[in-house]
N, C-alpha and C. Protein backbone atom coordinates (compact mmCIF):
# COMPACT_ATOMS: atom_id res chain seq x y z
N UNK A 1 105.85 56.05 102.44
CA UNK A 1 106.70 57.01 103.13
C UNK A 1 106.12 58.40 102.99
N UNK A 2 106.57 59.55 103.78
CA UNK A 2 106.43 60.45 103.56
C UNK A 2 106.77 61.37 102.57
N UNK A 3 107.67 61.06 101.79
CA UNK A 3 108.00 61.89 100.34
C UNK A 3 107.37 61.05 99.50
N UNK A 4 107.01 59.66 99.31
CA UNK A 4 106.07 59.36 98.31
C UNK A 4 104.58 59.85 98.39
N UNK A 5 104.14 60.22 99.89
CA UNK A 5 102.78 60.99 99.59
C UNK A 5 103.51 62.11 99.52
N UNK A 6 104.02 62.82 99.67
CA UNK A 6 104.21 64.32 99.04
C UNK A 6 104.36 64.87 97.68
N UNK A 7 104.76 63.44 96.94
CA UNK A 7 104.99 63.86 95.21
C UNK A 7 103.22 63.30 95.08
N UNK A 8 102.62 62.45 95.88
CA UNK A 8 101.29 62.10 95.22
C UNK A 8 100.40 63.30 95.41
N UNK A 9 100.61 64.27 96.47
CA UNK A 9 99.65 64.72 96.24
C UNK A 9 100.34 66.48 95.45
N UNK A 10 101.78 66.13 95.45
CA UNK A 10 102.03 67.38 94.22
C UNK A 10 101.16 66.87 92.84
N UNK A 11 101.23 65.78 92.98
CA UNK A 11 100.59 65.24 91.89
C UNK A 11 99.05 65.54 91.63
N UNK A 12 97.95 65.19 92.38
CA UNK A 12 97.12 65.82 92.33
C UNK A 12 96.54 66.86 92.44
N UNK A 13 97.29 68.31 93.25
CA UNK A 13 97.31 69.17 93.08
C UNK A 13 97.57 69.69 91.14
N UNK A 14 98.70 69.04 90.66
CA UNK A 14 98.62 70.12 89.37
C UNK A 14 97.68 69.53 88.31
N UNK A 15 97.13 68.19 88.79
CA UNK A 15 95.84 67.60 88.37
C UNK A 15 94.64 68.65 88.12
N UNK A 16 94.66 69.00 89.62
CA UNK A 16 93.58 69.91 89.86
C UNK A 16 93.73 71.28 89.53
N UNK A 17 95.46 71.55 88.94
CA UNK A 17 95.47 73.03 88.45
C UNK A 17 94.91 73.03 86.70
N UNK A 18 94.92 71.72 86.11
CA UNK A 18 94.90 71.72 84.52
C UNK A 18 95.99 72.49 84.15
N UNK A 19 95.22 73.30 83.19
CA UNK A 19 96.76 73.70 82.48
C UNK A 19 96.90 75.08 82.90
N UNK A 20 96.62 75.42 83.94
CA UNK A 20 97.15 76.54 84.57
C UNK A 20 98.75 76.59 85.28
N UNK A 21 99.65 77.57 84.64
CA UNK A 21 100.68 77.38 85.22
C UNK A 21 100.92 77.50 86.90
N UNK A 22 102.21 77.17 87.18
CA UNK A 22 102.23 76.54 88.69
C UNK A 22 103.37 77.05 89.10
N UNK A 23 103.80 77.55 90.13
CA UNK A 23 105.15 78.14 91.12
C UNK A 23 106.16 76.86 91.13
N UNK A 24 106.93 76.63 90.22
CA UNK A 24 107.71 75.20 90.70
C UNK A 24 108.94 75.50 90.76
N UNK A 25 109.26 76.12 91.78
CA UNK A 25 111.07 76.52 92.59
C UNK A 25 110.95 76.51 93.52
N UNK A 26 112.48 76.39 94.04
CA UNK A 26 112.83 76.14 95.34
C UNK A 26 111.86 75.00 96.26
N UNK A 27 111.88 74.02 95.69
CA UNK A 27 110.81 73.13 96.60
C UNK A 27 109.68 73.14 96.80
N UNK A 28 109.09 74.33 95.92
CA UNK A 28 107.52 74.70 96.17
C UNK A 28 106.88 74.21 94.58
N UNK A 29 105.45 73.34 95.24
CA UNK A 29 104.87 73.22 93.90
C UNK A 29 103.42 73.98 94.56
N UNK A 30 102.87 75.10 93.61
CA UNK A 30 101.77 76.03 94.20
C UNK A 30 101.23 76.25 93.19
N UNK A 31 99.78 76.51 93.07
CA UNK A 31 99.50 77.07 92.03
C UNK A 31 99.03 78.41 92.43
N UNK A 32 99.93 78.95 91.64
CA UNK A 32 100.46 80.43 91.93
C UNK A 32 101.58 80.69 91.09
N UNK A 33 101.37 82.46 90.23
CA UNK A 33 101.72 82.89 89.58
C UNK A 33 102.13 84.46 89.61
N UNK A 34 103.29 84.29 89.42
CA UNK A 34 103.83 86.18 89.34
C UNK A 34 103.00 86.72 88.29
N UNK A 35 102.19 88.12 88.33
CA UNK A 35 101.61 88.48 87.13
C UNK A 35 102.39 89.78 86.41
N UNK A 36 103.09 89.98 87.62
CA UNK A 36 104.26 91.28 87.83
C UNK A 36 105.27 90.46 89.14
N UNK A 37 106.26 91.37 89.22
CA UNK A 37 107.54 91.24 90.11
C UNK A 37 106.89 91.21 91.53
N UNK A 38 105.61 92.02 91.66
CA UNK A 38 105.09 92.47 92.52
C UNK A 38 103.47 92.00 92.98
N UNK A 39 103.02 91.11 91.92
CA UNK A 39 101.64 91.12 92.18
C UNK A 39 101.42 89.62 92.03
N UNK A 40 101.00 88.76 92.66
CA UNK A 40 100.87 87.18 92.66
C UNK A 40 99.24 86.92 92.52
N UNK A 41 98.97 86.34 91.63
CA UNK A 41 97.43 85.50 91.69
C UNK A 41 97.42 83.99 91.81
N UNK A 42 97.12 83.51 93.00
CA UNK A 42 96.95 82.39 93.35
C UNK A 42 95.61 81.92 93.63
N UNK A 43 95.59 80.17 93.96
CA UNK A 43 94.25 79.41 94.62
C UNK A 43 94.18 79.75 96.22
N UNK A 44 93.32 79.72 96.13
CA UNK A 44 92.97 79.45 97.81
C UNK A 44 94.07 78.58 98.64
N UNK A 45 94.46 79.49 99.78
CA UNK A 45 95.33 78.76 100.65
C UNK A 45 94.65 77.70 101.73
N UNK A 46 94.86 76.42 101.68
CA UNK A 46 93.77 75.09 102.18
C UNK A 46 94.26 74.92 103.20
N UNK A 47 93.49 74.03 103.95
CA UNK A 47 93.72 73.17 104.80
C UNK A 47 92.89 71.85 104.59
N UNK A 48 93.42 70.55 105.53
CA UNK A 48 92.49 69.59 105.88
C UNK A 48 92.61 69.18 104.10
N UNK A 49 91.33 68.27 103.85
CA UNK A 49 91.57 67.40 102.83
C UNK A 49 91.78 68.59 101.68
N UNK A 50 91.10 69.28 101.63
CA UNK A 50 91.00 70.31 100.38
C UNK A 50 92.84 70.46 100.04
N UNK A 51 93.81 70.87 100.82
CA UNK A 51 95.12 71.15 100.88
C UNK A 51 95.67 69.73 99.77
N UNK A 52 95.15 68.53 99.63
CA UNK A 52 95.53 67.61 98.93
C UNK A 52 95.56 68.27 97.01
N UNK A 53 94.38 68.92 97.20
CA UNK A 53 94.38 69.26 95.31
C UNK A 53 94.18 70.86 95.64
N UNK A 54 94.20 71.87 96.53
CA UNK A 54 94.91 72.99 96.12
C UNK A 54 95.64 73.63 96.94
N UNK A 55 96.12 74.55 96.93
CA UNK A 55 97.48 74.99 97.84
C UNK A 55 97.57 75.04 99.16
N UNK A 56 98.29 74.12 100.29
CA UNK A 56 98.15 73.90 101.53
C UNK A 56 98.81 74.86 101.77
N UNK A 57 98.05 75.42 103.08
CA UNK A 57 98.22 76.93 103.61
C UNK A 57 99.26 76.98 103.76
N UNK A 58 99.85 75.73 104.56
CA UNK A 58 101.20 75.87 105.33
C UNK A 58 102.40 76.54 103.90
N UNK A 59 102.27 75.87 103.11
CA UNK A 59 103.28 75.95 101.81
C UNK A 59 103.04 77.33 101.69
N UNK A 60 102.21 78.13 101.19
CA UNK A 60 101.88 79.75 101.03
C UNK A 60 102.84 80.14 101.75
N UNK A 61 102.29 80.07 103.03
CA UNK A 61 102.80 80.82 103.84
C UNK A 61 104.36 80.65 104.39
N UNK A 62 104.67 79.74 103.98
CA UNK A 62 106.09 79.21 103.63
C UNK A 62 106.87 80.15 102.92
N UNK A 63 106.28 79.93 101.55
CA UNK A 63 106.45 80.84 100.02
C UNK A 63 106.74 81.88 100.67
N UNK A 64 105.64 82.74 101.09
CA UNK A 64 105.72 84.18 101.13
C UNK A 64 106.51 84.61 102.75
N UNK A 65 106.84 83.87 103.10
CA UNK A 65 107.82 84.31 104.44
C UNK A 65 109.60 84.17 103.70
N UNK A 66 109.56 83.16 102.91
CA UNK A 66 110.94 82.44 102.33
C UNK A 66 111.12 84.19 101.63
N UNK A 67 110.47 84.56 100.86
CA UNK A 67 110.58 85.44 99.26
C UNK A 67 110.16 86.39 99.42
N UNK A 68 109.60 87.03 100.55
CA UNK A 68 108.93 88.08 100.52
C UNK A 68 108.82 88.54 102.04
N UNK A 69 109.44 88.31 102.94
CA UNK A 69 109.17 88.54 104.57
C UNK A 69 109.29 89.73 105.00
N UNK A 70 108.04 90.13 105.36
CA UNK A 70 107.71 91.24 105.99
C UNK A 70 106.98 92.63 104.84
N UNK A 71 107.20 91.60 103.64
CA UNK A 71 106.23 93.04 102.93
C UNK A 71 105.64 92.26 101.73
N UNK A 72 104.65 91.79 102.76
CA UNK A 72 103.50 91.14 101.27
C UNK A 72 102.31 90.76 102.18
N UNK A 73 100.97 91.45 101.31
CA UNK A 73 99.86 91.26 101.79
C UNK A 73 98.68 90.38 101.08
N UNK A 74 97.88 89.33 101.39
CA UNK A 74 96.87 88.55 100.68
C UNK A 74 95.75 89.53 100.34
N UNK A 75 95.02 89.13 99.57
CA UNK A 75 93.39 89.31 98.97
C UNK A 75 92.95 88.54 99.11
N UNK A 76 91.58 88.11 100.05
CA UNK A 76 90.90 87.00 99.44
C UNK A 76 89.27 87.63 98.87
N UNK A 77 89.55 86.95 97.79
CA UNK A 77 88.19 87.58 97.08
C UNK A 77 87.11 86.79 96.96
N UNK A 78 87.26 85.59 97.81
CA UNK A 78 85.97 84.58 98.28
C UNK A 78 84.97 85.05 99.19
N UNK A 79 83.37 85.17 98.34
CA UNK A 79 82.40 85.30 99.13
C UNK A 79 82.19 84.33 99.83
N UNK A 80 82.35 83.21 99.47
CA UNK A 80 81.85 81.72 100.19
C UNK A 80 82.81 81.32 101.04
N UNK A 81 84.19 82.05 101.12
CA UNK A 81 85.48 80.91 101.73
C UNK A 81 86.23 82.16 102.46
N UNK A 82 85.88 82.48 103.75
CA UNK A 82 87.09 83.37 104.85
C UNK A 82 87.75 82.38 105.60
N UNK A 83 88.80 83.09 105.84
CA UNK A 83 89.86 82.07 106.95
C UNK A 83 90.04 82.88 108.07
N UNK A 84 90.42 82.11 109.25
CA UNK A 84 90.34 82.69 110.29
C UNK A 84 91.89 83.94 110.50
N UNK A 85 91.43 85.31 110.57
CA UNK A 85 92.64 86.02 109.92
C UNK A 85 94.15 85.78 110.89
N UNK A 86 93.68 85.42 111.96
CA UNK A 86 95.01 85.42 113.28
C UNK A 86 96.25 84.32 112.92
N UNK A 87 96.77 84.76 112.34
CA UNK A 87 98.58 83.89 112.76
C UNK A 87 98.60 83.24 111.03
N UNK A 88 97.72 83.57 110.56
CA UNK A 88 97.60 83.37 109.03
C UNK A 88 98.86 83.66 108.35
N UNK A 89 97.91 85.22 107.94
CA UNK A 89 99.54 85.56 106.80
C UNK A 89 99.09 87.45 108.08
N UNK A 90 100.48 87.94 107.94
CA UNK A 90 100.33 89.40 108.60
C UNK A 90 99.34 90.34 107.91
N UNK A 91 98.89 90.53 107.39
CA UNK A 91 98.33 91.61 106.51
C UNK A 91 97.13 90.74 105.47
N UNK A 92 95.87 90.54 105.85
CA UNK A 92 95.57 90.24 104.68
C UNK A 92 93.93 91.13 104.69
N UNK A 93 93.40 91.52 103.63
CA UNK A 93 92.28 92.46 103.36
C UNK A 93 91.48 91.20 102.37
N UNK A 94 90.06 91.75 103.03
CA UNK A 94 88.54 91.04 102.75
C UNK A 94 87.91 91.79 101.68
N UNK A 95 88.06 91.54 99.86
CA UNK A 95 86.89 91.85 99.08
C UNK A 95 85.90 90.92 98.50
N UNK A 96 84.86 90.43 99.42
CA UNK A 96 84.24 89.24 98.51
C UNK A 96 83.54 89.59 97.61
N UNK A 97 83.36 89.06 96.42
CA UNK A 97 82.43 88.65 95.62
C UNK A 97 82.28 87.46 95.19
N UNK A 98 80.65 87.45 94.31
CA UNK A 98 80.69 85.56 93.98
C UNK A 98 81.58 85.45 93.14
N UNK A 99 81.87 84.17 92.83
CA UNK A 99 82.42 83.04 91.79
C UNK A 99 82.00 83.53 90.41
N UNK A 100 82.40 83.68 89.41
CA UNK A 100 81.87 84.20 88.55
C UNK A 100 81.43 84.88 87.90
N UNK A 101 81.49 85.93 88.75
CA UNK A 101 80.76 87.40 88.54
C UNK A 101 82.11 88.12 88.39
N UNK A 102 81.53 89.54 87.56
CA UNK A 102 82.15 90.17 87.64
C UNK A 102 82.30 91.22 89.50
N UNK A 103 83.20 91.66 89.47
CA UNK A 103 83.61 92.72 90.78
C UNK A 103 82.54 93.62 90.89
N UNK A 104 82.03 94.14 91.77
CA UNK A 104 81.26 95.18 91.97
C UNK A 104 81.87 96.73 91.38
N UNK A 105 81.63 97.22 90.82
CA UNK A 105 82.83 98.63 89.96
C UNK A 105 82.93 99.46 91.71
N UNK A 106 81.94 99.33 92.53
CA UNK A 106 82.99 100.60 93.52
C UNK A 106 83.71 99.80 94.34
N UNK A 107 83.61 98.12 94.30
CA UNK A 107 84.34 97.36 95.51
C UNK A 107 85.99 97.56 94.16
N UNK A 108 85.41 97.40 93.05
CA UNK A 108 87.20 97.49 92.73
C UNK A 108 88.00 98.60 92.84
N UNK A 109 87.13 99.55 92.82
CA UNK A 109 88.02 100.82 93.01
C UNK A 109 88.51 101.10 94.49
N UNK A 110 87.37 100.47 95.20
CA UNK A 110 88.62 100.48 96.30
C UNK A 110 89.57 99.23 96.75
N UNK A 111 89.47 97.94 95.99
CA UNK A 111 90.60 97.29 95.84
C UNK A 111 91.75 97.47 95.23
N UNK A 112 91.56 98.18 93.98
CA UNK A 112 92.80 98.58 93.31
C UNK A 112 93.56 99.83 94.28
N UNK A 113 92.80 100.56 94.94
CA UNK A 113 93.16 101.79 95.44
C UNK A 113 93.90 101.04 96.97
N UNK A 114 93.40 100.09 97.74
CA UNK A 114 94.07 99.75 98.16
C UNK A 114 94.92 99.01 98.40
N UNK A 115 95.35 98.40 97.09
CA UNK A 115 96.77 97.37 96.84
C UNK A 115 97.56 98.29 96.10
N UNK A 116 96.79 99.70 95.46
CA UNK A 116 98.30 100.78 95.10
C UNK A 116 98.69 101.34 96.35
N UNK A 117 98.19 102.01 97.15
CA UNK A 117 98.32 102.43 98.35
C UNK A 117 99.30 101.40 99.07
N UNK A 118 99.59 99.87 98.72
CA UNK A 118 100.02 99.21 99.75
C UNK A 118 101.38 99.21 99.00
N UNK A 119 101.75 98.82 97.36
CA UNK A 119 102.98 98.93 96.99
C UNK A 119 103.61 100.06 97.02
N UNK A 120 102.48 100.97 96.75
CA UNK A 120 103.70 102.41 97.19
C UNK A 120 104.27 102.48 98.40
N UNK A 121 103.89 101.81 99.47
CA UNK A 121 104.63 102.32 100.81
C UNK A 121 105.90 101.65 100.64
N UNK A 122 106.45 100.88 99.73
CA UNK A 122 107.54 100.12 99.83
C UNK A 122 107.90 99.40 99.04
N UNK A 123 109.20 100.05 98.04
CA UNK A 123 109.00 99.11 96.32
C UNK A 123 109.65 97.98 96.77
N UNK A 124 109.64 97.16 97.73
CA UNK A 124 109.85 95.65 98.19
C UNK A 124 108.28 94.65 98.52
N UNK A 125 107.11 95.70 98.79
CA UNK A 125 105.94 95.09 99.01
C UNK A 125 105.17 94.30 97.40
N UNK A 126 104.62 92.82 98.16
CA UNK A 126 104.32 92.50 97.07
C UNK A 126 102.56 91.98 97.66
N UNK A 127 101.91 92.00 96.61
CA UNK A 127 100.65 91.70 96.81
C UNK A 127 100.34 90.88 96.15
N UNK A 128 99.27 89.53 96.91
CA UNK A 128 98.70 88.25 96.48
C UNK A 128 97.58 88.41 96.52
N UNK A 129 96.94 87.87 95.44
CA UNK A 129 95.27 88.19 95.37
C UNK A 129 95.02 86.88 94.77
N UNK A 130 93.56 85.98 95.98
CA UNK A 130 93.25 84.35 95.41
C UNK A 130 92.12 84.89 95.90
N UNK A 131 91.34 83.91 94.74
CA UNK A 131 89.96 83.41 94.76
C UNK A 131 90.00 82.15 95.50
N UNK A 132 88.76 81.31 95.10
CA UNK A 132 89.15 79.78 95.49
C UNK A 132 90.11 78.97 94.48
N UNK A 133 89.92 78.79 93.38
CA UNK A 133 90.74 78.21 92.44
C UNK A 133 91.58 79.12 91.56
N UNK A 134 91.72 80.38 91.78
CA UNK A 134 92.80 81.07 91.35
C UNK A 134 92.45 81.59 89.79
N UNK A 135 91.57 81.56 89.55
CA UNK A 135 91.07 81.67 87.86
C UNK A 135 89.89 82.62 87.91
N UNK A 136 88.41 81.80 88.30
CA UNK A 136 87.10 82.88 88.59
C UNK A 136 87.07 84.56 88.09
N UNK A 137 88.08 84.98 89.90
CA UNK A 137 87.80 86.14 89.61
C UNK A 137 88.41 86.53 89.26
């Protein structure tokens, strides 16, 4: 049935989170984490088989329309992994770097500068920042 593959592949999803904690309310299992009231670090939002072991886009974007609609913007900080930006999430900004590395010091200063710039316009805005597996960078 359809809810027995849906707990199988909640299942392999937190397989694939280890022991990284996981968003588990309201019907959502994500791996994704409040780091503040305001600031979320998550995995890569998937599609296609990948969506089986880490966070299927659709669910994100679920999440953040349910809890946050109309004032929350993504990061993706994948050099190797862009998504196509249209009908995605409303707002999302491009800093890649590799896997592993540290940030470039002037790409962070203007990442930090522009995710303060984005909560100040509105103490309801919240900002999500994913790598591919949510850990890396």
């Amino acid at each position: 049935t359809t809810m027995a593959a849906s707990r199988a592949f909640d299942a392999a999803r937190r397989l694939a989170s280890k022991n990284k904690r996981r968003f588990q309310e309201d019907g959502f299992d994500l791996d994704l984490s409040y780091v503040t009231n305001r600031i979320v670090a998550m995995g890569f939002p998937s599609t296609g088989w990948e969506a089986v072991y880490r966070n299927p886009r659709e669910q994100v974007q679920q999440f953040f329309e349910q809890r946050h609609k109309g004032h929350f913007k993504v990061y993706n900080l994948c050099s190797e992994r862009r998504y196509d930006l249209q009908g995605i999430f409303p707002e999302v900004e491009y800093f890649p770097f590799d896997d592993h590395n540290p940030c470039p010091f002037e790409m962070l200063v203007l990442l930090l500068d522009n995710i303060t710039e984005y909560l100040e316009r509105n103490e309801r805005n919240v900002v999500a920042v994913h790598c591919k597996a949510g850990k890396g960078r």
